[in-house]
Protein backbone atom coordinates (compact mmCIF):
# COMPACT_ATOMS: atom_id res chain seq x y z
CA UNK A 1 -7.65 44.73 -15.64
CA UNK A 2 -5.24 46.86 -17.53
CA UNK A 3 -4.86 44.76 -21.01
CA UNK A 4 -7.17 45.36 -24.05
CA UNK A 5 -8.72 42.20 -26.19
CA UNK A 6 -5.52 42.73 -28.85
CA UNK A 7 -2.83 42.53 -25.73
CA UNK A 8 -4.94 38.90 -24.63
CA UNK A 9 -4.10 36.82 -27.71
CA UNK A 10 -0.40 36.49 -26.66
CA UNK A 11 -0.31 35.88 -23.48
CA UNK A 12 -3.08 33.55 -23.45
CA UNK A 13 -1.11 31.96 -26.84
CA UNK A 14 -4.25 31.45 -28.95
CA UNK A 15 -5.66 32.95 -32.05
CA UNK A 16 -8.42 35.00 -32.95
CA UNK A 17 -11.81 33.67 -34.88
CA UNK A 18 -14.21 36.87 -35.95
CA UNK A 19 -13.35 40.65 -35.59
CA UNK A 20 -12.58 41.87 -32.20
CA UNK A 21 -12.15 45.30 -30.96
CA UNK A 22 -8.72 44.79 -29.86
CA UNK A 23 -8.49 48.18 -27.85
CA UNK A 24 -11.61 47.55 -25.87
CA UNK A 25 -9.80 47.10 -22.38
CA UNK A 26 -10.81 43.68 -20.27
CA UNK A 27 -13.23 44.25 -17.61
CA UNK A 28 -12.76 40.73 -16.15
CA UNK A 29 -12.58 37.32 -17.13
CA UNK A 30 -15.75 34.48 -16.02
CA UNK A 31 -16.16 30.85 -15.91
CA UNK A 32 -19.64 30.83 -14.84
CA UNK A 33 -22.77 32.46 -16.93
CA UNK A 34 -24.17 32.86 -13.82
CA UNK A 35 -21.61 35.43 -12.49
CA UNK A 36 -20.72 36.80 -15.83
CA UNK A 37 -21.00 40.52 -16.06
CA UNK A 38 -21.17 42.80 -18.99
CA UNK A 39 -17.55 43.21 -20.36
CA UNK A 40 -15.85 39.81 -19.21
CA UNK A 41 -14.34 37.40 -21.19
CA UNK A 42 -15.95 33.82 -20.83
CA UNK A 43 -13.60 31.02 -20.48
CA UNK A 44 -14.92 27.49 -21.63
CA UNK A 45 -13.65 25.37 -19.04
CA UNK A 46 -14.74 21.80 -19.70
CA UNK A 47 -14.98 18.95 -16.75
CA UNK A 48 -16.31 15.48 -15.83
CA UNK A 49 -19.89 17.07 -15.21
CA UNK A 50 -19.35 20.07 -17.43
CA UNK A 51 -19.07 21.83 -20.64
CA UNK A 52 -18.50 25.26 -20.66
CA UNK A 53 -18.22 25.24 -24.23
CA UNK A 54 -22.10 24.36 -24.28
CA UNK A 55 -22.56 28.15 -22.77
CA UNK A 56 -20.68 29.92 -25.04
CA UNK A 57 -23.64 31.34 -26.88
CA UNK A 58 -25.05 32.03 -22.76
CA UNK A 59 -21.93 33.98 -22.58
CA UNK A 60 -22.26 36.47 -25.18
CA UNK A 61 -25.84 37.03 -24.85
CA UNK A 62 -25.30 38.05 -21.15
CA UNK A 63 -22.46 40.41 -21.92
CA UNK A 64 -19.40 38.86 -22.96
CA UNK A 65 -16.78 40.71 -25.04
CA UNK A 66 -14.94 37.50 -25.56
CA UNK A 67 -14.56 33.46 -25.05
CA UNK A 68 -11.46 31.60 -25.20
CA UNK A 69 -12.30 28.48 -26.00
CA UNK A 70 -10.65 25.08 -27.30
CA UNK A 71 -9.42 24.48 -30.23
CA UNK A 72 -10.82 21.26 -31.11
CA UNK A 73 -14.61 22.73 -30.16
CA UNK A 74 -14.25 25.98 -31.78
CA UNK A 75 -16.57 24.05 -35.14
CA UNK A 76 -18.64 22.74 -32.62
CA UNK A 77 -19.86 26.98 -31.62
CA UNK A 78 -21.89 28.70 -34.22
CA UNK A 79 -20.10 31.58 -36.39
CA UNK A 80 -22.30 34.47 -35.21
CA UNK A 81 -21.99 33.78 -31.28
CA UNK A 82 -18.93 36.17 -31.19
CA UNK A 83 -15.01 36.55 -30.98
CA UNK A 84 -13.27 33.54 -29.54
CA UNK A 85 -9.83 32.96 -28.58
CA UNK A 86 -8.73 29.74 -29.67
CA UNK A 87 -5.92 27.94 -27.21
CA UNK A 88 -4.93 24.95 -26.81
CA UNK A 89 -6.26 24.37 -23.30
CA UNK A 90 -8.65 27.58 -21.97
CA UNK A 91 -7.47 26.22 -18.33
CA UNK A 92 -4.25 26.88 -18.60
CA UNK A 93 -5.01 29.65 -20.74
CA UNK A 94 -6.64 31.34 -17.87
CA UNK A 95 -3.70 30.87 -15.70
CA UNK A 96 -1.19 32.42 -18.08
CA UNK A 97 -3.69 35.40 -18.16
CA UNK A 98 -3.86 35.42 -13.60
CA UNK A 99 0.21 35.15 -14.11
CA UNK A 100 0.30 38.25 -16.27
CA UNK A 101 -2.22 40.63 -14.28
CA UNK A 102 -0.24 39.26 -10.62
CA UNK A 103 2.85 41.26 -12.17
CA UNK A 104 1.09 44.47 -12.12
CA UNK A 105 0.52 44.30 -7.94
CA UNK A 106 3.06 45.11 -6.32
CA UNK A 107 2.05 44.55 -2.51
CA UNK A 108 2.75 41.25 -0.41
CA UNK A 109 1.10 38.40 -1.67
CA UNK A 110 1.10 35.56 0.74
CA UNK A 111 0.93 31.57 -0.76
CA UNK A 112 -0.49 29.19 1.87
CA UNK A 113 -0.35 24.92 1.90
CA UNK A 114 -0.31 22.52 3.75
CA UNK A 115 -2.20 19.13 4.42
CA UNK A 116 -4.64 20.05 7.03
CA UNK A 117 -5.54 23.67 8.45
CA UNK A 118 -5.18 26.07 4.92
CA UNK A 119 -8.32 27.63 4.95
CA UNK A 120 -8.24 28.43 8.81
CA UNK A 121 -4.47 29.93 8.59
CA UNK A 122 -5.56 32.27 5.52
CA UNK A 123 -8.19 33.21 6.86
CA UNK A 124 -6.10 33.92 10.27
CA UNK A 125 -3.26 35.65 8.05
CA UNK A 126 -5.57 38.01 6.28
CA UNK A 127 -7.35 39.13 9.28
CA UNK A 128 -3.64 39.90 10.80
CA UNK A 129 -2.59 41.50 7.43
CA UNK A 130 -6.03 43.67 7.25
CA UNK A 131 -5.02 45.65 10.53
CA UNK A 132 -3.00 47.89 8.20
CA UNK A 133 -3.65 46.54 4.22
CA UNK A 134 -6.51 46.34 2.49
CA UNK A 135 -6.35 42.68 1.67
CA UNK A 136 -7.76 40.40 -0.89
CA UNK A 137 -8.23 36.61 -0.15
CA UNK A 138 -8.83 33.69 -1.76
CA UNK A 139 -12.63 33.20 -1.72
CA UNK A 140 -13.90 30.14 0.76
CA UNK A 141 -11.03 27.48 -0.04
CA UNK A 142 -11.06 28.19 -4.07
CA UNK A 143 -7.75 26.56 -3.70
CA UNK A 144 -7.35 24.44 -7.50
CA UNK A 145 -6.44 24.79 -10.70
CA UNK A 146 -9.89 27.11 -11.11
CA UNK A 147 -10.16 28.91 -8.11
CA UNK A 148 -7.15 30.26 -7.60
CA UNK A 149 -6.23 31.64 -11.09
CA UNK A 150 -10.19 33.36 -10.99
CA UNK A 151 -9.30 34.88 -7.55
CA UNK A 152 -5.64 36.26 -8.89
CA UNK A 153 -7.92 37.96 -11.24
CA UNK A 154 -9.85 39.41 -8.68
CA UNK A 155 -6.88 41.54 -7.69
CA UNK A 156 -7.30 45.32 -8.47
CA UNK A 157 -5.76 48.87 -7.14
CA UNK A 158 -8.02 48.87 -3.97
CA UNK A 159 -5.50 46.04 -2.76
CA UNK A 160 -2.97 46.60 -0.69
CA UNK A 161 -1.93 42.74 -0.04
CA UNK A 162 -2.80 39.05 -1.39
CA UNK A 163 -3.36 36.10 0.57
CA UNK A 164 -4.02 32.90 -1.56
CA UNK A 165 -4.33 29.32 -0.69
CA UNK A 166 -2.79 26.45 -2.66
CA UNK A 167 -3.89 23.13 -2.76
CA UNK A 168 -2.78 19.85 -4.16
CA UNK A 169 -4.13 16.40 -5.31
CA UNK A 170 -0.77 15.60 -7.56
CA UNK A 171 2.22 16.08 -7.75
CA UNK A 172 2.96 19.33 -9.75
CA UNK A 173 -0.22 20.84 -8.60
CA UNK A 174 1.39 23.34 -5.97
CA UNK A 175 3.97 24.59 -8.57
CA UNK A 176 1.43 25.23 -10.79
CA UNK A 177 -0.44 27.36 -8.82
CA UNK A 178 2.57 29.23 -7.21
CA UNK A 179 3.58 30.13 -11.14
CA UNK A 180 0.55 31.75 -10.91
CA UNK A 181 0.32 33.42 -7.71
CA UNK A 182 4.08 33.69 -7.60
CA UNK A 183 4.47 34.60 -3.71
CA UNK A 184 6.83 36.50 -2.41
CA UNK A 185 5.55 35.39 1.15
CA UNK A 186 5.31 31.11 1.23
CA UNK A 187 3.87 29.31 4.59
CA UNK A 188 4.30 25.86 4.76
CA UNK A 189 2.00 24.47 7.57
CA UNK A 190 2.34 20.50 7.79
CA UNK A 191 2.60 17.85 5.68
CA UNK A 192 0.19 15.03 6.85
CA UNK A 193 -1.57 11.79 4.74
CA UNK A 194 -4.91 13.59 3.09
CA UNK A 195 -5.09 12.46 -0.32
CA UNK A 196 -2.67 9.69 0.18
CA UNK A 197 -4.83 7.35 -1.89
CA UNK A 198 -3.22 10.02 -4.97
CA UNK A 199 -0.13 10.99 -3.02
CA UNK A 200 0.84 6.91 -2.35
CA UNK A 201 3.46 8.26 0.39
CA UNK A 202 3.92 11.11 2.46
CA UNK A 203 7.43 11.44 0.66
CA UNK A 204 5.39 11.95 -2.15
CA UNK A 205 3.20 14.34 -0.11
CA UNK A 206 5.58 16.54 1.06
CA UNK A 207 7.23 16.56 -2.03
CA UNK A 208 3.65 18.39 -3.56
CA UNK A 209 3.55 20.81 -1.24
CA UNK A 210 7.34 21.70 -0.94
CA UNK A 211 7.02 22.71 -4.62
CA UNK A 212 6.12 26.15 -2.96
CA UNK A 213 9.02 26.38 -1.51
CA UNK A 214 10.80 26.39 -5.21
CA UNK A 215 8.82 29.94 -5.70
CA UNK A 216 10.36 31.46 -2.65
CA UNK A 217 13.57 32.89 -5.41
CA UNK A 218 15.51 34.76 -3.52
CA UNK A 219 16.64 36.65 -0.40
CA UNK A 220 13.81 39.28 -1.08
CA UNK A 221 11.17 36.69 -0.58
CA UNK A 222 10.74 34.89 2.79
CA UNK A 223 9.30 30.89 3.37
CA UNK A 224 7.73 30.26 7.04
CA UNK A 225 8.01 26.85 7.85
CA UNK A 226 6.35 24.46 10.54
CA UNK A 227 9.81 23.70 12.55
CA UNK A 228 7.64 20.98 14.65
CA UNK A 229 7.41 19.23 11.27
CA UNK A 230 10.06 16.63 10.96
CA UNK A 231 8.83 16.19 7.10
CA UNK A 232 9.01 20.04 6.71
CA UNK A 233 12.19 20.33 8.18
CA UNK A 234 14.34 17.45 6.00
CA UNK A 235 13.09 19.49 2.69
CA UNK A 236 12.83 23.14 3.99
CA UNK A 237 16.09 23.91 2.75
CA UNK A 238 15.25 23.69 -1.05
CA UNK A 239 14.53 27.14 -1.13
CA UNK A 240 16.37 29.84 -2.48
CA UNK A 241 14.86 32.78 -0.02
CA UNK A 242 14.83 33.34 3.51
CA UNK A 243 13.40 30.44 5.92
CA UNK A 244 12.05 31.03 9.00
CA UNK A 245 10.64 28.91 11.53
CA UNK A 246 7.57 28.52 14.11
CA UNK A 247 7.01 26.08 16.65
CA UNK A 248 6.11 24.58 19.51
CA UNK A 249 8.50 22.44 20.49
CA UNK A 250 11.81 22.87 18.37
CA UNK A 251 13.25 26.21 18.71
CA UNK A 252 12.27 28.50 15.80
CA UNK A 253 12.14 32.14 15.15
CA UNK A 254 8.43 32.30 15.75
CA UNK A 255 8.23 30.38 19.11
CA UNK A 256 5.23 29.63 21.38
CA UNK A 257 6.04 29.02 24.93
CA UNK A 258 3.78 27.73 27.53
CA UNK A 259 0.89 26.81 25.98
CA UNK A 260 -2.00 25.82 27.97
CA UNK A 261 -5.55 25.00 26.49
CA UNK A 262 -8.67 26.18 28.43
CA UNK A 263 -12.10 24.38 29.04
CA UNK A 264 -13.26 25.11 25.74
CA UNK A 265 -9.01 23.79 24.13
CA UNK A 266 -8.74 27.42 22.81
CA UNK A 267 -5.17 28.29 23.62
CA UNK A 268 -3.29 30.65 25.49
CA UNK A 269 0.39 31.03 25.34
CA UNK A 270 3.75 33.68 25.05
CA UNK A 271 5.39 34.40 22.01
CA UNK A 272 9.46 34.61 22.05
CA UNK A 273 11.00 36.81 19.24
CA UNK A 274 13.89 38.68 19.73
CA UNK A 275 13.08 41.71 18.22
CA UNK A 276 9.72 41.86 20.21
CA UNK A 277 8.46 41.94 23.90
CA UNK A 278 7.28 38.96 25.22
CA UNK A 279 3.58 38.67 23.90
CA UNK A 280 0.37 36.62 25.11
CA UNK A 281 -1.68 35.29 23.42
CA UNK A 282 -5.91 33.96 23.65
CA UNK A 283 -7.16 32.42 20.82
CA UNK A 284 -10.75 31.62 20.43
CA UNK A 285 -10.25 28.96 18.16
CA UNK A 286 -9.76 25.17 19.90
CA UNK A 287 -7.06 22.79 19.14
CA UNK A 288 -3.39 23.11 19.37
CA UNK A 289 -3.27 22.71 15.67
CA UNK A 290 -5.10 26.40 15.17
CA UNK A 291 -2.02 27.52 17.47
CA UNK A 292 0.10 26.64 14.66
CA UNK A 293 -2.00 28.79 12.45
CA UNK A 294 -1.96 31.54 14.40
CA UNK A 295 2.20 31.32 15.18
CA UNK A 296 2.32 31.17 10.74
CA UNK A 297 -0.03 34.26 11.02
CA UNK A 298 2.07 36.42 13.64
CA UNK A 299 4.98 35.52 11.55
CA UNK A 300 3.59 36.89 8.10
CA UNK A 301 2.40 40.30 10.24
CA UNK A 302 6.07 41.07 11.27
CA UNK A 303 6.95 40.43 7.89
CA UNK A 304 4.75 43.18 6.59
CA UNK A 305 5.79 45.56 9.58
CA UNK A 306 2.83 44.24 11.68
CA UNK A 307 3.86 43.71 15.89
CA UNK A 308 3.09 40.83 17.68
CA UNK A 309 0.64 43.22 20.42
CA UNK A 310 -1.15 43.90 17.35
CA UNK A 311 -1.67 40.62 16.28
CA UNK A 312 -2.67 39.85 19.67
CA UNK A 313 -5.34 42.02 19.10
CA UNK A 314 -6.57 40.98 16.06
CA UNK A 315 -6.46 36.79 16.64
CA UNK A 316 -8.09 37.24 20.09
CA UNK A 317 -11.37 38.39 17.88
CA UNK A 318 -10.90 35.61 15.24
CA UNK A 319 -13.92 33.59 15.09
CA UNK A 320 -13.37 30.08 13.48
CA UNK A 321 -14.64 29.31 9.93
CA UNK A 322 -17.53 27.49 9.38
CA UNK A 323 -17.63 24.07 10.04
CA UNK A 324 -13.68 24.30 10.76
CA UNK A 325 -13.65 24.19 14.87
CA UNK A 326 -16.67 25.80 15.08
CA UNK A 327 -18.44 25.41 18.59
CA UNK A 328 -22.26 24.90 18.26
CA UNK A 329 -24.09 25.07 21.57
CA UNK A 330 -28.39 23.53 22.25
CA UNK A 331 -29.84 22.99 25.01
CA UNK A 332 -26.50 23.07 27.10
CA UNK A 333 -25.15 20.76 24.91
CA UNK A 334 -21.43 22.09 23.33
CA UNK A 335 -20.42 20.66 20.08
CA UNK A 336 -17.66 20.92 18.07
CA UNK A 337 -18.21 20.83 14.06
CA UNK A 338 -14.88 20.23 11.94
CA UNK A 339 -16.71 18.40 9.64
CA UNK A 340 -15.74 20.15 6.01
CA UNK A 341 -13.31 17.88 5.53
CA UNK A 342 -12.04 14.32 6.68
CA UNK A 343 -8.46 14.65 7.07
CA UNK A 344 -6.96 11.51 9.36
């Protein structure tokens, strides 16, 4: 990271308690003890099952420079543990410090949501995107308020491009994490009824995860929208950037024609773009949702200069994620685990 200790008081907005060496420059910033490494900052996080503020003292005696911590706990650490940042939330504290090291990259950064399929269609993205960048992801499906602020930190000059997924339980979540990330690529996959027991309404749903949409801010930036979506559609148009469209069945800038799925459901169609040959496509991923994913993936490539044939290339290797469409074979016996999650 290229801030020093005296740079992190205000952008995090807190204030310092005991000396500091304010030009010793950040190594990185932790929320675990267990992954701390010499140099970091610790950041208390507290939860239902946790208190980071109980580790504080963990912290600096494995190598932390630095905590932020609250301000109503700071009494609660003992004077000689080390410098703390006070703030008034080290959550959001963390994400003001992700916001300020995401304007130092420069390369495409990529913001993916949707209710079903997120983890699958980053994954899909950054293995089109790393046929010519070296790309950083978001870890597994770090995809909250934690995760994805810890892997915006992550970024550093070996990148080349940023591929991030955003996930929501409430309304508001998406924009905060877009503030964050601040895309300059959006894909919007579906909007479905996971989490409607928070949502209450797929209005409300779609709502959420349009809020990306909102960080798409102008004609340099470009939003890639499910066209097949009827919720998608009525709402696409909120943004101030380009939108673009893949589909299926409506026509869309991104189109897949004549798809047909094998034995196995992995499918095989054409791609239509008129700026490209006609291009085929074999997936080995089943489902004719995971051709979605793949038509949002082709459509980020061209965006960063990458060809349809070469994405061909690339999503005809991709293997699916664990227990996302993964086929499991015994004894002649072929299942099909998509059991990480329990979207209807």
């Amino acid at each position: 990271m290229a801030r020093t200790l005296g740079e992190l008081a205000a952008i995090a907005r807190g204030q310092w308690r005991g000396s500091c060496e304010f030009d010793r420059p950040l190594a990185g910033v932790s929320t675990d003890t267990r992954q701390l490494c010499a140099g970091d900052v610790f950041v208390a996080i507290d939860g239902d099952r946790f208190d980071g503020h109980r580790f504080v003292a963990d912290a600096f005696a494995g190598g932390a420079v630095a905590a932020l911590v609250r301000y109503d706990r700071v009494d609660d650490l003992t004077a000689g543990d080390g410098p703390c940042l006070v703030v008034d939330d080290p959550l959001r504290a963390m994400a003001r410090i992700a916001r300020d090291h995401r304007r130092s990259f420069t390369g495409p950064v990529v913001g993916v949501t949707g209710s079903a399929g997120k983890t699958t269609a980053k994954e899909m993205i950054a293995a089109v995107l790393g046929h010519r960048f070296r790309v950083h992801k978001t870890p597994a499906n770090e995809n909250n308020e934690v995760g994805v602020p810890r892997s915006v930190l992550a970024l550093d000059d070996s990148h080349e491009a940023a591929v991030f997924e955003l996930a929501a339980r409430q309304v508001g979540d998406i924009a905060y994490l877009a503030d964050v990330v601040q895309p300059n690529i959006g894909v919007l996959l579906n909007i479905g009824t996971a989490h409607l027991e928070v949502f209450k309404s797929v209005e409300r749903v779609a709502k959420a995860k349009g809020e990306l949409l909102d960080y798409i801010r102008d004609e340099s930036c470009v939003a890639f929208v499910n066209v097949d979506d009827c919720v998608i559609a009525r709402g696409a148009k909120r943004t101030k950037g380009r939108l673009l469209g893949f589909g299926l069945r409506r026509e869309g800038h991104f189109s897949g024609e004549g798809l047909v799925l094998d034995q196995e459901g992995c499918g095989h169609f054409s791609l239509q773009h008129t700026s490209f040959p006609r291009t085929s496509f074999q997936l080995r991923v089943p489902g004719r949702h995971n051709v979605y994913n793949a038509l949002a993936a082709i459509a980020v490539g061209v965006e960063c200069g990458i060809e349809p044939s070469e994405s061909a290339t690339v999503l005809s290797d991709f293997a699916p994620v664990g227990m996302r469409s993964e086929f499991l074979r015994n004894r002649g016996i072929r299942v099909i685990n998509d059991c990480y999650n329990a979207n209807p």
